[in-house]
Protein backbone atom coordinates (compact mmCIF):
# COMPACT_ATOMS: atom_id res chain seq x y z
CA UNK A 1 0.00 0.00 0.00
CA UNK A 2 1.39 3.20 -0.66
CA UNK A 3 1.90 5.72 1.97
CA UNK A 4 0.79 9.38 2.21
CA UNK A 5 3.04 12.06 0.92
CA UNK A 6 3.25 15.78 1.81
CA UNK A 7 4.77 18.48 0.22
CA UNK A 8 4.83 22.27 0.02
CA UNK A 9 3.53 23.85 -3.47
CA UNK A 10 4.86 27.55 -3.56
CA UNK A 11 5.65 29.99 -6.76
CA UNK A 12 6.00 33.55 -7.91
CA UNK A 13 8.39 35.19 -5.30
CA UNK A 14 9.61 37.62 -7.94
CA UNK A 15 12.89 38.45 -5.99
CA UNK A 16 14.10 41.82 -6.97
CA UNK A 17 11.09 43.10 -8.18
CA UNK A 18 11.51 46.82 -9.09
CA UNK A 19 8.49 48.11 -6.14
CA UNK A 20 8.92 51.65 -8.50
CA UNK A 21 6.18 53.11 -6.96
CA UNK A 22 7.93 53.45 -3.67
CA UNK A 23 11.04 55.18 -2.53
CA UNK A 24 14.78 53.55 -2.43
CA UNK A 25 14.39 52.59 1.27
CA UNK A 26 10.85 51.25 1.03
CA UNK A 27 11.77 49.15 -1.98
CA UNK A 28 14.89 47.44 0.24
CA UNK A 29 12.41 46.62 2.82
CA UNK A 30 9.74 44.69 0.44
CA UNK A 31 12.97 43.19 -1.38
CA UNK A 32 13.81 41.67 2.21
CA UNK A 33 10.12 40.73 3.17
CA UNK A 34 9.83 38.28 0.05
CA UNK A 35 13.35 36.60 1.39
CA UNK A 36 11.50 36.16 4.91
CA UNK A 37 8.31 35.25 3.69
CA UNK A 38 10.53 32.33 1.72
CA UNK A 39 12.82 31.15 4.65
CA UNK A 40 9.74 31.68 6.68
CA UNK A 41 8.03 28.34 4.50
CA UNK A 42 11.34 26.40 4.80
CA UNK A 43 11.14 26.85 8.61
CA UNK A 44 7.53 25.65 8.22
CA UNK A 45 8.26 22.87 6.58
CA UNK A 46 11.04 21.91 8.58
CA UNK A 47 8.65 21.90 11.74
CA UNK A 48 6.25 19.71 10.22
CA UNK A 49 9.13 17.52 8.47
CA UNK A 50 7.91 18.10 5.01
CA UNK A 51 11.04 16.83 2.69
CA UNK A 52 10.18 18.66 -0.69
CA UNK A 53 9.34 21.69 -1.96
CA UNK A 54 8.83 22.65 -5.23
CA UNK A 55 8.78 26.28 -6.72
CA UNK A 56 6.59 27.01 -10.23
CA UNK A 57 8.57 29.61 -11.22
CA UNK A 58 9.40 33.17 -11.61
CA UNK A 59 11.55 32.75 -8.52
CA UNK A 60 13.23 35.76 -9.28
CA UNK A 61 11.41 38.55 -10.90
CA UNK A 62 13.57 39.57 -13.65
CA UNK A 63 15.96 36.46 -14.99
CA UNK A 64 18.36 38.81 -17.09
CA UNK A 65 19.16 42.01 -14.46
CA UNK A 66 18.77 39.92 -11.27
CA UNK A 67 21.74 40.70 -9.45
CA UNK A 68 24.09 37.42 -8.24
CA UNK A 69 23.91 38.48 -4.71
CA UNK A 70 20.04 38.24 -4.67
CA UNK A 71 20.51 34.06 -6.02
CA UNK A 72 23.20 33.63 -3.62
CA UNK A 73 21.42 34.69 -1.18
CA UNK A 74 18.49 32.79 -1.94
CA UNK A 75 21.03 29.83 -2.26
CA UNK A 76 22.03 30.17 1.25
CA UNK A 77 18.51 29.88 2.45
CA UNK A 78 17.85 26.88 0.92
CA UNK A 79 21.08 25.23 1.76
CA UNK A 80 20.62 25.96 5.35
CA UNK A 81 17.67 23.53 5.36
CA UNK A 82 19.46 20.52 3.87
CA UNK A 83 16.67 17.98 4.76
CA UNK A 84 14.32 19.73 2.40
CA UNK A 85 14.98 18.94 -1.40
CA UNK A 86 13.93 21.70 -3.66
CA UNK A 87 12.52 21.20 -7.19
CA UNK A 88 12.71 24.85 -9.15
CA UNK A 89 11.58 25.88 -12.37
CA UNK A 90 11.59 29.08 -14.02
CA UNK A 91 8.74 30.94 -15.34
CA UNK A 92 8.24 33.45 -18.13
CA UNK A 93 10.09 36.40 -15.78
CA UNK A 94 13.21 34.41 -15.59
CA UNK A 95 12.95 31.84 -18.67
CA UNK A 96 16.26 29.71 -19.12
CA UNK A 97 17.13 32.17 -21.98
CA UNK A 98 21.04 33.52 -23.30
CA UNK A 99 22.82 35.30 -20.12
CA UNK A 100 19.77 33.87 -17.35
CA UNK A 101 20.67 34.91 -13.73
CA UNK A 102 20.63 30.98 -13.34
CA UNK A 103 23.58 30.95 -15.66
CA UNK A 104 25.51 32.99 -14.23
CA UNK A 105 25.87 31.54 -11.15
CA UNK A 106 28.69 28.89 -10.94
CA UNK A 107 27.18 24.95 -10.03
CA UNK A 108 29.01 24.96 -6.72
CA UNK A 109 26.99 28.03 -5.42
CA UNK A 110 23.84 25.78 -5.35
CA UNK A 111 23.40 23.65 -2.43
CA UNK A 112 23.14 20.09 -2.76
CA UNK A 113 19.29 19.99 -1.82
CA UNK A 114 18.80 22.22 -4.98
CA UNK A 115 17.74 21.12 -8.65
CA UNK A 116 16.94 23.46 -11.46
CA UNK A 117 14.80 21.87 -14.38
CA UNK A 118 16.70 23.01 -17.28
CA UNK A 119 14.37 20.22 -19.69
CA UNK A 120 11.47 18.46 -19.71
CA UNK A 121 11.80 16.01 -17.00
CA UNK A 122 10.71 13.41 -15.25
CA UNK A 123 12.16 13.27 -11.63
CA UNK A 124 11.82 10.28 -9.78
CA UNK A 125 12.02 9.84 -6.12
CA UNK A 126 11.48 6.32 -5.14
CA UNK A 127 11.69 6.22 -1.53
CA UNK A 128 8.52 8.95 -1.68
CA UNK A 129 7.35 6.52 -4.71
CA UNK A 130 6.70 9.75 -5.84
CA UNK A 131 7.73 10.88 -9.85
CA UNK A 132 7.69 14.69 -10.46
CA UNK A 133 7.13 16.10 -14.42
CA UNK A 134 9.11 19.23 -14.80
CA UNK A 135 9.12 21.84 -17.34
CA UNK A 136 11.00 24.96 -17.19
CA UNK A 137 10.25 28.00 -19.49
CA UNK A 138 12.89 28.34 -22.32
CA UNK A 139 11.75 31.56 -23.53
CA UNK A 140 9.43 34.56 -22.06
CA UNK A 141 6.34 33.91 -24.17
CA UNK A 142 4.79 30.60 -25.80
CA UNK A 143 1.66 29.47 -27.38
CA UNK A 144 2.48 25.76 -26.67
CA UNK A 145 1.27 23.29 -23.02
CA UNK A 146 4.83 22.78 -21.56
CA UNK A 147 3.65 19.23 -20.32
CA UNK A 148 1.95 18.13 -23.29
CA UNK A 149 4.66 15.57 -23.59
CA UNK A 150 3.27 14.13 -20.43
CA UNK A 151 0.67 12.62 -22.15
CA UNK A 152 3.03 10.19 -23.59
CA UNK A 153 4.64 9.08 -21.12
CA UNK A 154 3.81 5.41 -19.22
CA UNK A 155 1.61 5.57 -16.28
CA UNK A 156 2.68 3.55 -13.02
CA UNK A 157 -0.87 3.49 -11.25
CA UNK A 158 1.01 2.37 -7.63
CA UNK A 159 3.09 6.22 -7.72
CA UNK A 160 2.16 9.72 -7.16
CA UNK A 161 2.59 11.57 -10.09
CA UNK A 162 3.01 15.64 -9.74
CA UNK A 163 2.98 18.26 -12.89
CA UNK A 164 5.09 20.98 -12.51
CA UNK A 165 4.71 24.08 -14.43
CA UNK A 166 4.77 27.76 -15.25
CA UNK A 167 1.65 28.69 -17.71
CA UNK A 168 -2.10 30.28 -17.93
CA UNK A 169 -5.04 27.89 -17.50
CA UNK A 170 -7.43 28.23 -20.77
CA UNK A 171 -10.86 28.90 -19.11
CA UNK A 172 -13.22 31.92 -18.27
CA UNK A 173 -11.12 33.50 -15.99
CA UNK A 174 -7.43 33.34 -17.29
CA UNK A 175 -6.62 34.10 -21.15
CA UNK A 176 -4.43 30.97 -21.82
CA UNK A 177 -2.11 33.56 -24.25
CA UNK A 178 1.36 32.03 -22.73
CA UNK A 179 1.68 28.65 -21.78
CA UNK A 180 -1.95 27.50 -22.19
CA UNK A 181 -2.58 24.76 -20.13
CA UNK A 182 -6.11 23.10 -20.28
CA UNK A 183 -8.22 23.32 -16.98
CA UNK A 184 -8.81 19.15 -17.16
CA UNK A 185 -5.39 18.60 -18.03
CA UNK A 186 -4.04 17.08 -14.32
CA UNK A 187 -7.15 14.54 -14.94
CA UNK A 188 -6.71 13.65 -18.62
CA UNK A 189 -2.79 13.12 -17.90
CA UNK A 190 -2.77 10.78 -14.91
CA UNK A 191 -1.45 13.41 -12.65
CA UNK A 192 -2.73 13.46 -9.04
CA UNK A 193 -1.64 17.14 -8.89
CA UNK A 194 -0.86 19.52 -11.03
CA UNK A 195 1.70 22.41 -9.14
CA UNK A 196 1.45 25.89 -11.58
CA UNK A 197 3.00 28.85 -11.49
CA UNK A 198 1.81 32.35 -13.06
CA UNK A 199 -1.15 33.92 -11.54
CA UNK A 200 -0.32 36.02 -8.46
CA UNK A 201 -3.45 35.11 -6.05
CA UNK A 202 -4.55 31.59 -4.75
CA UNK A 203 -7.05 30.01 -7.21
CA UNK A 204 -7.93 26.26 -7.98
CA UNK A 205 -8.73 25.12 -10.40
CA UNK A 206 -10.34 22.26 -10.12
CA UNK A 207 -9.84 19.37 -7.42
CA UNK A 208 -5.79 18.41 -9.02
CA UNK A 209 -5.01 21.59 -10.14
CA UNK A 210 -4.00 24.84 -8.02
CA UNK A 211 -1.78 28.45 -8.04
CA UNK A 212 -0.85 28.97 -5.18
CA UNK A 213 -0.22 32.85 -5.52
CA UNK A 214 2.77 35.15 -4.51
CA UNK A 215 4.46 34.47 -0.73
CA UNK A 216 4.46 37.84 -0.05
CA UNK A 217 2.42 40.74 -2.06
CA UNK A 218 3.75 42.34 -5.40
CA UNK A 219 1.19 45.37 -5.34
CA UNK A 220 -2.34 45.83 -4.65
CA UNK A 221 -4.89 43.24 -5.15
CA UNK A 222 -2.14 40.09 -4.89
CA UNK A 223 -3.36 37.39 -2.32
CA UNK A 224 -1.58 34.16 -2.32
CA UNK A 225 0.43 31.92 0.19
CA UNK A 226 2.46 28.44 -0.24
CA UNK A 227 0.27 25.58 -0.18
CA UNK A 228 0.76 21.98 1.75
CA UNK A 229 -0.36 19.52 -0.46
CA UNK A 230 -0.88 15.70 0.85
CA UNK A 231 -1.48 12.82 -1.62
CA UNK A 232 -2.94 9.84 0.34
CA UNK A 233 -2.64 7.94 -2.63
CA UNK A 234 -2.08 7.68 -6.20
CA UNK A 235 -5.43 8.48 -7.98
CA UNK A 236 -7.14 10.20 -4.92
CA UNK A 237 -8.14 14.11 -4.55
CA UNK A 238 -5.12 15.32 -3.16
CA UNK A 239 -5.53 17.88 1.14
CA UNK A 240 -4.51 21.15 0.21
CA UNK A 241 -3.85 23.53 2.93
CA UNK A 242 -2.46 27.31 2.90
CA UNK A 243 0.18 28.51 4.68
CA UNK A 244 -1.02 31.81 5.88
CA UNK A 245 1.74 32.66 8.38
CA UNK A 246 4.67 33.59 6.51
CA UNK A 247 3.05 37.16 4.78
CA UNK A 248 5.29 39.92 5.92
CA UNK A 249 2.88 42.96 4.82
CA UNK A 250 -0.24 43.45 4.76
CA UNK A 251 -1.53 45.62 1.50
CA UNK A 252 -4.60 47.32 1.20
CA UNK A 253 -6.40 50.26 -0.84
CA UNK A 254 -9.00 52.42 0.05
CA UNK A 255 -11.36 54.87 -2.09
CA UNK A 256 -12.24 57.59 -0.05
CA UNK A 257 -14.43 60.59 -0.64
CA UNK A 258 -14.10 63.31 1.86
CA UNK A 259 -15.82 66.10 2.95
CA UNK A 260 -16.74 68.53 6.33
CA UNK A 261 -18.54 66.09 7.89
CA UNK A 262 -16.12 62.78 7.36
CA UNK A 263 -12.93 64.77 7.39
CA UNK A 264 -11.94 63.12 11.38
CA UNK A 265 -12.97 60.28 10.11
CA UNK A 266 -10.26 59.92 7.55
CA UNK A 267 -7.77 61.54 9.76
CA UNK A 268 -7.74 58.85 12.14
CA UNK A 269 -7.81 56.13 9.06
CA UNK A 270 -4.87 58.10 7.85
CA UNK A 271 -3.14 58.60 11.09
CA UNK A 272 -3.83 54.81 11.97
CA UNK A 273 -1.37 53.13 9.68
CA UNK A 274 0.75 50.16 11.08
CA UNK A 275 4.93 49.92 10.17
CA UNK A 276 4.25 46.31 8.37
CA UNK A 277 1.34 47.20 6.47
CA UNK A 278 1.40 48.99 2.37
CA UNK A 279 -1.76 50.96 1.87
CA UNK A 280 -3.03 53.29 -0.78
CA UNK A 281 -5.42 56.12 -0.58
CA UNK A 282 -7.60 57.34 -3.68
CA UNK A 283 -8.76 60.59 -2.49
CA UNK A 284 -11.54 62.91 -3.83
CA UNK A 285 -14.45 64.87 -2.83
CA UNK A 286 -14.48 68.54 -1.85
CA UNK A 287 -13.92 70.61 1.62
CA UNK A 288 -14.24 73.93 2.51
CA UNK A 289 -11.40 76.48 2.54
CA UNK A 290 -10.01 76.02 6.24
CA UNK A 291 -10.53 72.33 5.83
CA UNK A 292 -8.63 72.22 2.99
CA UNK A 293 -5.83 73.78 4.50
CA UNK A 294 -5.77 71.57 7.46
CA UNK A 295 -6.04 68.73 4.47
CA UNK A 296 -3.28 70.00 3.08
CA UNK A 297 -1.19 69.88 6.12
CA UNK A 298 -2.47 66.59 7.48
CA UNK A 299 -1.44 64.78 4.52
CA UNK A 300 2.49 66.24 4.80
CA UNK A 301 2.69 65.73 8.27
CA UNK A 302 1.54 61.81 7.81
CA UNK A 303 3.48 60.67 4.51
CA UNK A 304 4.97 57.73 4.91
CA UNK A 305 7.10 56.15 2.22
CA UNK A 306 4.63 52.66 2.70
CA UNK A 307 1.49 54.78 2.31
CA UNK A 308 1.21 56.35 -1.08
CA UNK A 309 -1.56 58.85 -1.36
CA UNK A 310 -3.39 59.76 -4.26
CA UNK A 311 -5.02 63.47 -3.95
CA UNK A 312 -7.85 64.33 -6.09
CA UNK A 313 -9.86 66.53 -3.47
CA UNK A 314 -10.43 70.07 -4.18
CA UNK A 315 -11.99 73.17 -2.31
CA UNK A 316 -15.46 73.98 -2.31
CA UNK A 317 -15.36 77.75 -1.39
CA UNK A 318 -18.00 80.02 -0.89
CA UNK A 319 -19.44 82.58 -4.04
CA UNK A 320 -17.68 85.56 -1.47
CA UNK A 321 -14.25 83.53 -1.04
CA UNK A 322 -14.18 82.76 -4.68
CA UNK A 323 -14.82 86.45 -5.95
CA UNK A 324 -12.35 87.76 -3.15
CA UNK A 325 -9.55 84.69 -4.54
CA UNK A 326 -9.45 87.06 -7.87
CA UNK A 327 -9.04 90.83 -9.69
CA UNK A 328 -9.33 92.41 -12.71
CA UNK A 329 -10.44 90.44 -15.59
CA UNK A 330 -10.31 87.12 -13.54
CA UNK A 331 -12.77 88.76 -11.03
CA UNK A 332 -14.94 89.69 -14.18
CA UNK A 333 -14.80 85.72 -15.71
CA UNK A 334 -15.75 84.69 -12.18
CA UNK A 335 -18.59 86.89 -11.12
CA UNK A 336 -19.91 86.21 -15.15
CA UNK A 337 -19.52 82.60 -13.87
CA UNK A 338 -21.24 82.52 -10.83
CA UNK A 339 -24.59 84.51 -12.99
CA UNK A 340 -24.72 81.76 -15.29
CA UNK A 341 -24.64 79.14 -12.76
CA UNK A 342 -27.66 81.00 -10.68
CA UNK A 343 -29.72 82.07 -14.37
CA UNK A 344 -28.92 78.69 -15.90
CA UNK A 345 -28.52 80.28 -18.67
CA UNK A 346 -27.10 78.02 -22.25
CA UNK A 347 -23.27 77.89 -21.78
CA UNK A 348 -21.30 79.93 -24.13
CA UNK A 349 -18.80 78.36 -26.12
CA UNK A 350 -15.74 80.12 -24.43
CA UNK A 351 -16.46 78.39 -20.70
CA UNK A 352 -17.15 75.10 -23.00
CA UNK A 353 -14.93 72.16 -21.21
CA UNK A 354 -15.67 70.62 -24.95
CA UNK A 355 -14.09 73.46 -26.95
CA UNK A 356 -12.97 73.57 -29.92
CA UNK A 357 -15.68 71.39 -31.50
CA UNK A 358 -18.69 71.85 -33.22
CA UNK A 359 -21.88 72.91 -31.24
CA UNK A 360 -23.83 70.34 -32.29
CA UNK A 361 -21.36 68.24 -31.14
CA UNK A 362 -21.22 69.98 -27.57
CA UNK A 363 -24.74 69.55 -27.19
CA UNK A 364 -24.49 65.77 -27.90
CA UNK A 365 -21.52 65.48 -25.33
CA UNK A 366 -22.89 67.69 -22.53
CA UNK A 367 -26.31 66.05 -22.29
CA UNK A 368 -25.49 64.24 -19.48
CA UNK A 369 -23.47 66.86 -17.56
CA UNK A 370 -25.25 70.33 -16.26
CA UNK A 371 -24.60 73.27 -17.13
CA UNK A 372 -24.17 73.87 -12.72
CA UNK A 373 -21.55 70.85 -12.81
CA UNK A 374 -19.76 72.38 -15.40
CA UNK A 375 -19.53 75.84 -14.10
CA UNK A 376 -18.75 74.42 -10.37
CA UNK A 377 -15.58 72.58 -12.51
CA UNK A 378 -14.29 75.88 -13.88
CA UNK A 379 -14.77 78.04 -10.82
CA UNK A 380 -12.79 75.23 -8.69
CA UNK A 381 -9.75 75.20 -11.40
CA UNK A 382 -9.84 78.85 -11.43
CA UNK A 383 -9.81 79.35 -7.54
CA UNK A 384 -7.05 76.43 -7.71
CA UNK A 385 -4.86 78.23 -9.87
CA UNK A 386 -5.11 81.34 -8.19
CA UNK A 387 -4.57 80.37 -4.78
CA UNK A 388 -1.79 77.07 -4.99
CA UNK A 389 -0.72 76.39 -8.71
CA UNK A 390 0.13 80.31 -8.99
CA UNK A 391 2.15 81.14 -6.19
C-alpha cells in the first residue's frame, strides 16, 4: 500500500522586483520581506518535516538584471535547510534564456538539496514513490502546453505523479495567451496534482489543479500563500492547505471621498497606519477652505514612504471667497460665472470644457453633464490656480 506524501507547493516570489512606486528605502524593505516570507516556509516545513518543496517559477522577478547576490542569497537559504529537497523551475520572468541569472551563477553556489529543471523532465524519487514532471520555461512567451509531452509518457498506477509548471489555464477566468494549459489537463494526464505557477493570487482550479499565488504581495490586489499539499494515494483528490503565516505585509487600498462632515474620520484612518502594512489612498471629494488647509497639512505631516496617497480633493469655497480669490479680468470671468450658474442660462462656447468642436457636437456630449456641474468645474480650477498652482 502506498503511503501518504506531503509536500509544500509555492511559486511567484519575484525576488528583486523593481516596487517603483515606492522610494529607495521602502523598496529594500519589500525586497527583504519576500526573502522572509521564503525562509519563513522552509522553517515551516522543517517543523512539520515536510522533505520537498517545489517552486513554479518566476523565482526571481527579472531572470536577465537579477543581481548574483540576490541568487546567492536565496542559495544560502535553501542550503541551510538541507533535509528539504527543492525542485525549481523558471517561469516566463526568468525563462532559461542567453545570459539567465541561473547561468551565471557557478554549479558549486547551489546547495546540494537544490535542482533546477533546465528540460522536460521526469524526476523520480522512489523512496517517496513519488515521480515529479518538470518543465521549465525556455523563452518569455509561448503558445504551446509545456507538459503536453506528459501525455506520452507510461503511467505507473502504484506512484504519485506531480505536474510541474509555469503557464495560464485556458478557461473563463485566465486568457491561456502564454503557456496555455487546459483546466482538465491534471485529470486527462494521470497526474494526481498539477503544481502551476503564473497567476499572483490563490485560485484552484479544479480538485488536481492549483496556483498557489505570490508568498508575499507584489502590489495591490495580490493574495496568495504556499500551499501543503498531501497525496494519500495515487489516484485520490489530493488535502490542500495554505500557509497563511509567513506574509510579511499586509496591502490594502481604500477609495475615499471626503468632505466637512467625514474629514476626522479619515484623519484617524490616515493617522492609523501600522509599520508592516502597504496601503493606498484614492482621495476625492471637496472641503471647505479652512478644511482644505488643514487637508493640506495633514497629509504632509503623515506621509509615509509605505502609504502612497493619491489626492484628487479640491476646495469647495464660498461665491464671497471665490470672488475675493481674484481681480481684474479674472474677477470679471468669475462673477460672469457665478450669474450663469444662478440664471442657468445656455453655456457659451468660451467656458465650453468641450471646446474647440462643433456645437452640435457639444450639445451631444454635454447632455449628461449640467450646465451647474460644469460651471462648479471651472470656478474650482480657477480658484485652484489662483490660490496654490500660482504662487
Amino acid at each position: 500500500m502506498t503511503k501518504s506524501f506531503t509536500f509544500i507547493h509555492t511559486a511567484d516570489w519575484h525576488i528583486g522586483n523593481s516596487f517603483s512606486q515606492f522610494d529607495g528605502e521602502m523598496r529594500q524593505k519589500l525586497n527583504r520581506a519576500i526573502f522572509r516570507a521564503v525562509e519563513l516556509t522552509f522553517m515551516y516545513a522543517g517543523k512539520k518535516n515536510i522533505p520537498l518543496l517545489l517552486c513554479a517559477g518566476d523565482a526571481v522577478d527579472n531572470g536577465q538584471t537579477c543581481a548574483k547576490e540576490d541568487l546567492l542569497e536565496l542559495s544560502r537559504i535553501i542550503g541551510k535547510y538541507p533535509d528539504i529537497r527543492v525542485v525549481m523551475i523558471t517561469g516566463n520572468h526568468d525563462p532559461l534564456v542567453a545570459g539567465n541569472i541561473y547561468q551565471r551563477i557557478e554549479k558549486d553556489n547551489y546547495p546540494e538539496n537544490f535542482h533546477l529543471v533546465k528540460e522536460d523532465e521526469v524526476i523520480a524519487y522512489p523512496e517517496w514513490n513519488l515521480e515529479i514532471y518538470a518543465s521549465s520555461a525556455r523563452e518569455k512567451n509561448g503558445k504551446y502546453n509545456p507538459l503536453e509531452w506528459v501525455k506520452q509518457q507510461t503511467r505507473d498506477s502504484g506512484k504519485h505523479r506531480i505536474g510541474l509548471c509555469h503557464g495560464s489555464i485556458e478557461n473563463e477566468a485566465f486568457s491561456g495567451d502564454t503557456f496555455p494549459i487546459p483546466p482538465g489537463f491534471a485529470h486527462e494526464s494521470g497526474l494526481d496534482y498539477l503544481a502551476l505557477g503564473d497567476w499572483h493570487s490563490f485560485k484552484k482550479i479544479n480538485p488536481r489543479t492549483y496556483y498557489p499565488g505570490v508568498p508575499e504581495p507584489l502590489q495591490f490586489g495580490d493574495d496568495g500563500y504556499p500551499l501543503e499539499v498531501t497525496l494519500r494515494g495515487p489516484g485520490e483528490i489530493p488535502e490542500v492547505a495554505p500557509i497563511t503565516a509567513v506574509r510579511q505585509y499586509r496591502w490594502r487600498q481604500e477609495q475615499i471621498e471626503i468632505s466637512a462632515e467625514t474629514f476626522e474620520e479619515f484623519k484617524n484612518r490616515l493617522q492609523g497606519g501600522k509599520e508592516k502594512e502597504v496601503c493606498r489612498f484614492d482621495i476625492s471629494g471637496h472641503l471647505p477652505i479652512q478644511k482644505y488647509k488643514a487637508y493640506k497639512e495633514l497629509l504632509v505631516m503623515n506621509r509615509r514612504p509605505n502609504c502612497p496617497v493619491f489626492d484628487q480633493a479640491a476646495i469647495s469655497p464660498t461665491d464671497e471667497e471665490l470672488l475675493q480669490s481674484g481681480d481684474g479680468f479674472m474677477a470679471a470671468v468669475m462673477q460672469r460665472l457665478l450669474e450663469l450658474k444662478k440664471t442657468g442660462e445656455t453655456l457659451p462656447m468660451e467656458v465650453n470644457p468641450f471646446a474647440p468642436i462643433t456645437r452640435e457636437k457639444v450639445h451631444d456630449q454635454t447632455e449628461a453633464i449640467s450646465s451647474r456641474e460644469i460651471i462648479d468645474r471651472a470656478l474650482l480650477k480657477i480658484y485652484t490656480y489662483l490660490n496654490y498652482e500660482k504662487k
